[in-house]
Protein backbone atom coordinates (compact mmCIF):
# COMPACT_ATOMS: atom_id res chain seq x y z
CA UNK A 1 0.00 0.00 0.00
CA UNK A 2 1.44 3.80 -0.49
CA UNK A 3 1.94 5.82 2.21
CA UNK A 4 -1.59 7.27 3.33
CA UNK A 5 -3.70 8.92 5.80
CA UNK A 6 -5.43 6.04 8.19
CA UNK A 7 -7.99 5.92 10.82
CA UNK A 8 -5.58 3.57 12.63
CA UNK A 9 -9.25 2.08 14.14
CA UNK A 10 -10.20 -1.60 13.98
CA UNK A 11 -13.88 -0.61 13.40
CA UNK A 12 -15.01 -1.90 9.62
CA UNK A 13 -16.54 1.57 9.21
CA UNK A 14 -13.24 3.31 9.83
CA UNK A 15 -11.32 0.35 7.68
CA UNK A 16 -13.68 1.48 5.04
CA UNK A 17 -13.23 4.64 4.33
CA UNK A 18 -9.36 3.76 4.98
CA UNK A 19 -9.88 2.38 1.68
CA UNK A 20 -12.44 4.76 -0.26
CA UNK A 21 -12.56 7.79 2.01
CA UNK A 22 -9.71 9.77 0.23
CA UNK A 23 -10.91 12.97 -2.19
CA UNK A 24 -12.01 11.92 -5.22
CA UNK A 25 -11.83 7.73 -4.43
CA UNK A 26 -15.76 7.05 -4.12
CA UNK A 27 -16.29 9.41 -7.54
CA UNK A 28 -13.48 6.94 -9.32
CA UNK A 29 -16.24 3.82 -8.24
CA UNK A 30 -18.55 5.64 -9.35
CA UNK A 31 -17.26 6.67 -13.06
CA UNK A 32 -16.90 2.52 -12.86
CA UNK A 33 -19.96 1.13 -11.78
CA UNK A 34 -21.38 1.05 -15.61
CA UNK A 35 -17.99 -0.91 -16.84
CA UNK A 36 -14.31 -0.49 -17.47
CA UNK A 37 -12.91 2.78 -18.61
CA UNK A 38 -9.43 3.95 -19.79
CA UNK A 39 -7.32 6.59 -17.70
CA UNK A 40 -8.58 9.25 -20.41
CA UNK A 41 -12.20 8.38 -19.83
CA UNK A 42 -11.74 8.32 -15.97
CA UNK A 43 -9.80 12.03 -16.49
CA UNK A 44 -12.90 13.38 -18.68
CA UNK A 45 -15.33 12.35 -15.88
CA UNK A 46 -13.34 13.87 -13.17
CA UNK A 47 -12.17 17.21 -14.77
CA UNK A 48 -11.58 19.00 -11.51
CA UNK A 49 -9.25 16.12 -10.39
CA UNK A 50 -5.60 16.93 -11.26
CA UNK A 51 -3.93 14.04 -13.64
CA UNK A 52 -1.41 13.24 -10.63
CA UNK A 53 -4.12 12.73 -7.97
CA UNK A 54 -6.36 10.73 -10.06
CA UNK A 55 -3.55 8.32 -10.93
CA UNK A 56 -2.85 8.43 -7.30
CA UNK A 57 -6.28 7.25 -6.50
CA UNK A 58 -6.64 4.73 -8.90
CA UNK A 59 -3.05 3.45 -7.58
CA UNK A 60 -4.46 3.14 -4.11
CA UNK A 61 -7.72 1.73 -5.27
CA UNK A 62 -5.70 -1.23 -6.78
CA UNK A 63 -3.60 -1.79 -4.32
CA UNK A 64 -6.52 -1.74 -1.72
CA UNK A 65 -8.47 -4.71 -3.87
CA UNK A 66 -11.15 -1.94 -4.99
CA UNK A 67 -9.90 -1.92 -8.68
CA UNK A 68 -7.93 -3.48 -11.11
CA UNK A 69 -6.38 -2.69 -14.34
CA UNK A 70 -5.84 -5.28 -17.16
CA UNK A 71 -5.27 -4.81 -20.83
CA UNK A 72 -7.57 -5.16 -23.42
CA UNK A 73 -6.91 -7.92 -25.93
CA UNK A 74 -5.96 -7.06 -29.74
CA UNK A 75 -7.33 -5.57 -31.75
CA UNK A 76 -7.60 -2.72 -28.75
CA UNK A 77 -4.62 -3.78 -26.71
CA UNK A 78 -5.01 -0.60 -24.67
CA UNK A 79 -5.14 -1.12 -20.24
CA UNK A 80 -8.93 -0.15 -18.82
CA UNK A 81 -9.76 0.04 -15.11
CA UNK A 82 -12.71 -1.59 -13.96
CA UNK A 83 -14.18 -2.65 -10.49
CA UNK A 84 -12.76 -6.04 -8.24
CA UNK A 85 -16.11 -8.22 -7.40
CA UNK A 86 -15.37 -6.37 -4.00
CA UNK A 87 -15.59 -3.06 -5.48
CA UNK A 88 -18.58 -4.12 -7.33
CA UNK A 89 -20.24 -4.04 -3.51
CA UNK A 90 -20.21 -0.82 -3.26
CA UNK A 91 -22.99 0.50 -6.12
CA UNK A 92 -25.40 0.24 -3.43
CA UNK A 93 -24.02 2.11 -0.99
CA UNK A 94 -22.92 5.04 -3.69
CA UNK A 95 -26.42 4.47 -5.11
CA UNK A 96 -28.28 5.22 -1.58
CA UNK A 97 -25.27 7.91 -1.02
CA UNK A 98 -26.35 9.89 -4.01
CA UNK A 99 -30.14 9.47 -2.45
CA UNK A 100 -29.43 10.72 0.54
CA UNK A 101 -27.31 13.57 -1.32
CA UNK A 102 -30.55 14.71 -3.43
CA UNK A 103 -32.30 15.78 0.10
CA UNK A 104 -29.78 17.97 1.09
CA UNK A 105 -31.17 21.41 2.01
CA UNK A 106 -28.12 23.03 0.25
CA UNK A 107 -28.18 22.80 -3.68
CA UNK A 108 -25.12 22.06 -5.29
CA UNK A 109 -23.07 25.21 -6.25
CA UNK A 110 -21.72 23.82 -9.79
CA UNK A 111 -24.41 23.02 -12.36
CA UNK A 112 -22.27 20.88 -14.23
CA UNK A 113 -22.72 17.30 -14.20
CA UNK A 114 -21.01 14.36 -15.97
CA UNK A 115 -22.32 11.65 -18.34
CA UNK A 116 -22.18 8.57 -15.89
CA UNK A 117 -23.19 10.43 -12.50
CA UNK A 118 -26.57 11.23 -14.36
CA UNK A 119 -27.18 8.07 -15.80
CA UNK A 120 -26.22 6.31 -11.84
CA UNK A 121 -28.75 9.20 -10.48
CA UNK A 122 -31.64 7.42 -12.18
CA UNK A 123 -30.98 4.51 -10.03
CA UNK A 124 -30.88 6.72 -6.74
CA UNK A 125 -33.78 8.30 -7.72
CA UNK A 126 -35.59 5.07 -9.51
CA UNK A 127 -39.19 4.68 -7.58
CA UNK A 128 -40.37 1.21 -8.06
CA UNK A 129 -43.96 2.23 -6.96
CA UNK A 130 -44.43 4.31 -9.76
CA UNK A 131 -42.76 2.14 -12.28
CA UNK A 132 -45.46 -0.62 -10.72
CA UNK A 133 -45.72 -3.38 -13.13
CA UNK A 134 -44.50 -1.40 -16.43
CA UNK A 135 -41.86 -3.56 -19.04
CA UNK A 136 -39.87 -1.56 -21.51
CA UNK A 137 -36.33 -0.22 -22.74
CA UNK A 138 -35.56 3.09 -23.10
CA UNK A 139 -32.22 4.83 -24.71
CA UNK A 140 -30.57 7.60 -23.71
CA UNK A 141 -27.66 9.53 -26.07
CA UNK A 142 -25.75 11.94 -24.18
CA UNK A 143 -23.14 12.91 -26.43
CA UNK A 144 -20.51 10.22 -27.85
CA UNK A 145 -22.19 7.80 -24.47
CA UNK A 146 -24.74 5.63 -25.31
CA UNK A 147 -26.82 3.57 -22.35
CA UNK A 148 -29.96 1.87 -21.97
CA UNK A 149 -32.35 1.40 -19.65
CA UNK A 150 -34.24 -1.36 -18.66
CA UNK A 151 -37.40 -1.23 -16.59
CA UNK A 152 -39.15 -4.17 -15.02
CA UNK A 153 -40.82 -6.49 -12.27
CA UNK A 154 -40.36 -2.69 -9.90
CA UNK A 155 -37.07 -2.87 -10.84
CA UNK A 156 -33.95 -0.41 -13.17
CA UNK A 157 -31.08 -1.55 -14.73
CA UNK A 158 -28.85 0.73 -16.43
CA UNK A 159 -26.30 -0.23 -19.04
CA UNK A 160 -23.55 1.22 -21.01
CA UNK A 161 -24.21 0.63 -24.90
CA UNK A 162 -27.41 1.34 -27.68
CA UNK A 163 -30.58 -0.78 -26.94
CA UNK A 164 -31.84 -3.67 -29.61
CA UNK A 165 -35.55 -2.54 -29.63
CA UNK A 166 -36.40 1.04 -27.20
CA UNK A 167 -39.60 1.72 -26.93
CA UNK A 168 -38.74 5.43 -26.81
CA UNK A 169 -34.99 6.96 -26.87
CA UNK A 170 -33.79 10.50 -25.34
CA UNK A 171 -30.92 12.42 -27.30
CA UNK A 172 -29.72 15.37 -25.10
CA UNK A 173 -26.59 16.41 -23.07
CA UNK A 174 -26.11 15.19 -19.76
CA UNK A 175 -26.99 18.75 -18.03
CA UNK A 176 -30.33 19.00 -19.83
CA UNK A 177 -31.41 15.68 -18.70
CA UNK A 178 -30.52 16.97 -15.49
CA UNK A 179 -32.38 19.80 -15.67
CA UNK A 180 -35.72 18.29 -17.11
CA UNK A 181 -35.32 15.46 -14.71
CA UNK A 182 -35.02 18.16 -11.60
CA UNK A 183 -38.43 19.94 -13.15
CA UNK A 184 -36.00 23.36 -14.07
CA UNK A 185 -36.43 22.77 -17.73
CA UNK A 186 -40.03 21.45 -19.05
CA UNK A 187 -39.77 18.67 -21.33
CA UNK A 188 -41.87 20.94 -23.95
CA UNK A 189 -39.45 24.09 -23.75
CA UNK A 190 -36.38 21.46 -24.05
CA UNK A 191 -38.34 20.03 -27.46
CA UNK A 192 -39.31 23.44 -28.88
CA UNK A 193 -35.14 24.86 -28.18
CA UNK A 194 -33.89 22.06 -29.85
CA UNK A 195 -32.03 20.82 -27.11
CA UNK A 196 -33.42 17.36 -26.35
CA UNK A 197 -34.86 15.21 -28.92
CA UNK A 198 -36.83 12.34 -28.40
CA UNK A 199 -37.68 9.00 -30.27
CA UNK A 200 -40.88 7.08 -29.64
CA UNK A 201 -43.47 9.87 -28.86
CA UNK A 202 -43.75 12.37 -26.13
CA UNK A 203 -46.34 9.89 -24.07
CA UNK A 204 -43.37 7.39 -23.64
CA UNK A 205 -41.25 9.98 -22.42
CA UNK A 206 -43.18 11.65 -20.06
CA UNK A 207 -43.99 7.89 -18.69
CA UNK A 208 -40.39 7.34 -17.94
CA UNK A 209 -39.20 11.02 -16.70
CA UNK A 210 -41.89 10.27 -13.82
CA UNK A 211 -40.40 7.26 -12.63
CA UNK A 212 -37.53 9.68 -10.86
CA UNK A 213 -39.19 12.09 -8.83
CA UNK A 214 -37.28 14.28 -7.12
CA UNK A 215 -37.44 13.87 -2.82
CA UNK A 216 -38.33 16.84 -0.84
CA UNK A 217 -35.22 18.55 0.60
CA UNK A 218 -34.31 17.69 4.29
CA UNK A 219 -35.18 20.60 6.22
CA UNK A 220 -33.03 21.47 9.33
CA UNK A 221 -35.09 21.24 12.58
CA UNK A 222 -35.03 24.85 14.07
CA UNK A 223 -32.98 26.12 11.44
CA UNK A 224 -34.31 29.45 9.95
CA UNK A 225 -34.58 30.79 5.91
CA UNK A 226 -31.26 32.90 7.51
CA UNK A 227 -29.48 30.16 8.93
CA UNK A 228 -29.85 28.31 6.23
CA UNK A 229 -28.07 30.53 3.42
CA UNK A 230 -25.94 31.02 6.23
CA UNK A 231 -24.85 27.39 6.46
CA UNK A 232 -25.51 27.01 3.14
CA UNK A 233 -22.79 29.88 1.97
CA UNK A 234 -20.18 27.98 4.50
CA UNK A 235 -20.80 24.72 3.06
């Protein structure tokens, strides 16, 4: 192992973030969760992260049993990260993470979000109740990233790649979908600007936009409108 930070505790929860508790080590998972990626794909998810830390990270990651790197076979022959079985474990917790993120009572202050971390929000924000009993496939395009998702038996599962038969496909940058998703940006005014597009009728996508409702924000118990932006400003 490098030379890092540690708890020094034997509690598991303390052991754990011994492992993924360092800046930017939960977002590498997470730009993993939906398959392997190359250092430049990691990098273009992470753009705030400085090329030294990142490949600091990802060296600790492996050598922690998180992550592994292996090469590709010909014709690609290029190395890809990609999740241990262990690592694998952890979507749920950075699924019900990002849940528990959406209630915060302070809004993020960058409006930027990347390709992957929109497409894993779906799942933190997937309600099974409203999907109910409903079968279908839907495709999303954001950019050169292609996924599909899968909805069925109260359940969402997201994949990296183009769908065999959608019922209905989405064709948009990851911040719009954000922002239609969120309820800032109508799905109408989105059509009529030009800057979502939509396969497979309007019906179909409304359907699937309200399986993700957005949770109420946690409000603080005898915390004020002034307090608040207070705390808020310091956060």
């Amino acid at each position: 192992m490098s030379a890092k930070r540690s708890y020094g505790e034997a509690c598991r929860f303390a052991h754990a973030l011994d492992r993924v508790g360092e800046r930017w080590a939960l977002l590498v998972v997470r730009e993993l969760l939906l398959g392997p990626k190359r250092f430049t794909d990691i990098r273009n998810g992470l753009p705030s992260a400085s090329t030294n830390i990142l490949a600091e990270r990802l060296r600790e990651l492996e050598q922690g049993g998180v992550i592994r790197k292996r090469k590709l076979p010909p014709p690609a022959g290029v190395s890809v990260y990609e999740l241990t079985e262990w690592g694998e474990e952890l979507e749920p917790i950075v699924t019900r993470l990002g849940a528990w993120g959406a209630r915060s009572p302070f809004p993020p202050d960058s409006e930027e979000i990347g390709t992957d971390s929109i497409v894993l929000a779906l799942r933190s924000l997937f309600d099974p109740e409203a999907a109910g009993r409903m079968v279908a496939t839907y495709e999303l395009r954001l950019g050169e990233d292609v996924f599909h998702v899968d909805i069925g038996d109260w359940e969402i599962e997201l994949h990296r790649g183009a769908a065999e038969d959608a019922d209905a496909a989405i064709e948009c940058d990851p911040g719009t979908l954000a922002a239609v998703l969120t309820g800032q940006l109508p799905l109408d005014e989105a059509l009529k600007s030009g800057a979502l597009a939509i396969e497979g009728g309007k019906r179909a996508i409304r359907s699937f936009l309200k399986l993700f409702p957005m949770p109420e924000p946690c409000r603080l118990e005898g915390a004020g409108e002034e307090t608040l932006r207070a705390v808020g400003a310091a956060s």
